[in-house]
Protein backbone atom coordinates (compact mmCIF):
# COMPACT_ATOMS: atom_id res chain seq x y z
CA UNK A 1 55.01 9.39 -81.61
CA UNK A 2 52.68 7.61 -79.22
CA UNK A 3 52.40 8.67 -75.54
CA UNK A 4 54.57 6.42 -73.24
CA UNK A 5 52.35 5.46 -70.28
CA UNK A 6 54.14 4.92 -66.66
CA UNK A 7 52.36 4.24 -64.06
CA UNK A 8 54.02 5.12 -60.37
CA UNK A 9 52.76 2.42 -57.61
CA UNK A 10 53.10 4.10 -54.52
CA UNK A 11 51.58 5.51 -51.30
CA UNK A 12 51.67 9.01 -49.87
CA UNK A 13 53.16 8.48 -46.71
CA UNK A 14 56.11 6.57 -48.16
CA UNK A 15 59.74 8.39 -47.85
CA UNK A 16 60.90 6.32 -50.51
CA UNK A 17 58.28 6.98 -52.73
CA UNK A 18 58.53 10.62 -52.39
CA UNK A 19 62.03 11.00 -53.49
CA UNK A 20 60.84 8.88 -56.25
CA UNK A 21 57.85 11.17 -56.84
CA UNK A 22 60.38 13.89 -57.13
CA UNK A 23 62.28 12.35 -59.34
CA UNK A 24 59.60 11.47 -62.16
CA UNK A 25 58.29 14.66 -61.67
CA UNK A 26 61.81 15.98 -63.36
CA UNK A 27 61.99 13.65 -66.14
CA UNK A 28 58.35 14.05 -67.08
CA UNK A 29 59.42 17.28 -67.63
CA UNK A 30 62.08 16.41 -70.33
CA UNK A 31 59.73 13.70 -72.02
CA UNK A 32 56.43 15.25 -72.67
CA UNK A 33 55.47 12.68 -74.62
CA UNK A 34 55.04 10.01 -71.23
CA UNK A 35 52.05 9.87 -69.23
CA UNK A 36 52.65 9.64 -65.58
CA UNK A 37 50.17 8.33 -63.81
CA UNK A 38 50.28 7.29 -59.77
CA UNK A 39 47.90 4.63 -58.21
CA UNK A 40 48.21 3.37 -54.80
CA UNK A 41 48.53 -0.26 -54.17
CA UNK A 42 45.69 0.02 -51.48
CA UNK A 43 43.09 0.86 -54.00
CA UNK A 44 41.14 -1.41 -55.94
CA UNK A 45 43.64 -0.69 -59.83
CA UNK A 46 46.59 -0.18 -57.53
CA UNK A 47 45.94 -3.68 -55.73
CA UNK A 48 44.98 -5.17 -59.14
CA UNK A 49 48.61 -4.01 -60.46
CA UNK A 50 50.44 -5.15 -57.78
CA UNK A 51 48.85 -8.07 -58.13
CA UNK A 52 49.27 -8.69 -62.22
CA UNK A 53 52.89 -7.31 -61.44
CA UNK A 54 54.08 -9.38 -58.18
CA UNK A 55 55.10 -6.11 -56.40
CA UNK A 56 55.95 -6.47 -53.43
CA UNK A 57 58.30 -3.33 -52.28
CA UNK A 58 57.17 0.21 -53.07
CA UNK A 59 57.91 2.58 -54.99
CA UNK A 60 56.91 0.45 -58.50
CA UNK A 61 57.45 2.00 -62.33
CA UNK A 62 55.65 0.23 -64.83
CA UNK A 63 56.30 1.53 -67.75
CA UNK A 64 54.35 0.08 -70.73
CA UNK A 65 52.43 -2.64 -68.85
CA UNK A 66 55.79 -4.17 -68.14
CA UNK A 67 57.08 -3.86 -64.41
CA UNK A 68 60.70 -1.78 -65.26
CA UNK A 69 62.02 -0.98 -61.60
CA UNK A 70 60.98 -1.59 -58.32
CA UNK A 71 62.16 0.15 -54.80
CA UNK A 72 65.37 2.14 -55.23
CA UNK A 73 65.68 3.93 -58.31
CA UNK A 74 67.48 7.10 -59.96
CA UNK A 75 66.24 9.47 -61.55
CA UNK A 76 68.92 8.24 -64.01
CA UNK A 77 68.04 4.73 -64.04
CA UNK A 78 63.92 6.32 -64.89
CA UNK A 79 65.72 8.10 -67.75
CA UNK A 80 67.38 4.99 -68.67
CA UNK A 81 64.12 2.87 -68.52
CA UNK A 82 62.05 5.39 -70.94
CA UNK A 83 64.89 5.92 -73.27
CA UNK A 84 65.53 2.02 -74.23
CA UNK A 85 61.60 2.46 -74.81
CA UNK A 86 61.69 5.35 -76.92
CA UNK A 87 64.63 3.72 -78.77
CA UNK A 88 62.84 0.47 -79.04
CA UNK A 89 60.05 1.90 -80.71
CA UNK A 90 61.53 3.74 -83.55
CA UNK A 91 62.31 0.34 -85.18
């Protein structure tokens, strides 16, 4: 299987985007196969994203090159996102 890519929009000195953080960081642990990757939306591929995306609020997940969730989010609805993926690409 193919790595998943996800890339985390978000800045350090977000609360928000911590507990997010925290949360990715446990599922990347159950699904080896994603890469997590974290760019903040004040530097020049961060701003590019946002910009491609239309984000607006932070935290971001794009997962795929397709914007999945955006602000408040589980670390079940992150689950959720990467398994309709993973399902979605077995066919």
């Amino acid at each position: 299987m193919s790595a998943m890519e996800v890339i985390f929009v978000a800045k350090a000195d977000c609360g928000n985007c911590e507990r997010v953080r925290q949360a990715l960081t446990r599922v990347h642990h159950e699904y080896r196969h994603v890469e997590v990757r974290e760019v903040d939306p004040d530097e020049p591929e961060g701003h590019s994203l946002a910009t491609k995306h239309g984000i607006i609020m932070l935290p971001a997940l794009i997962v795929d090159e397709r914007l999945r969730l955006v602000g408040e989010m589980s670390e079940k609805e992150i689950r959720h996102e990467i398994e309709k993926l993973r399902r979605n690409s077995r066919h």
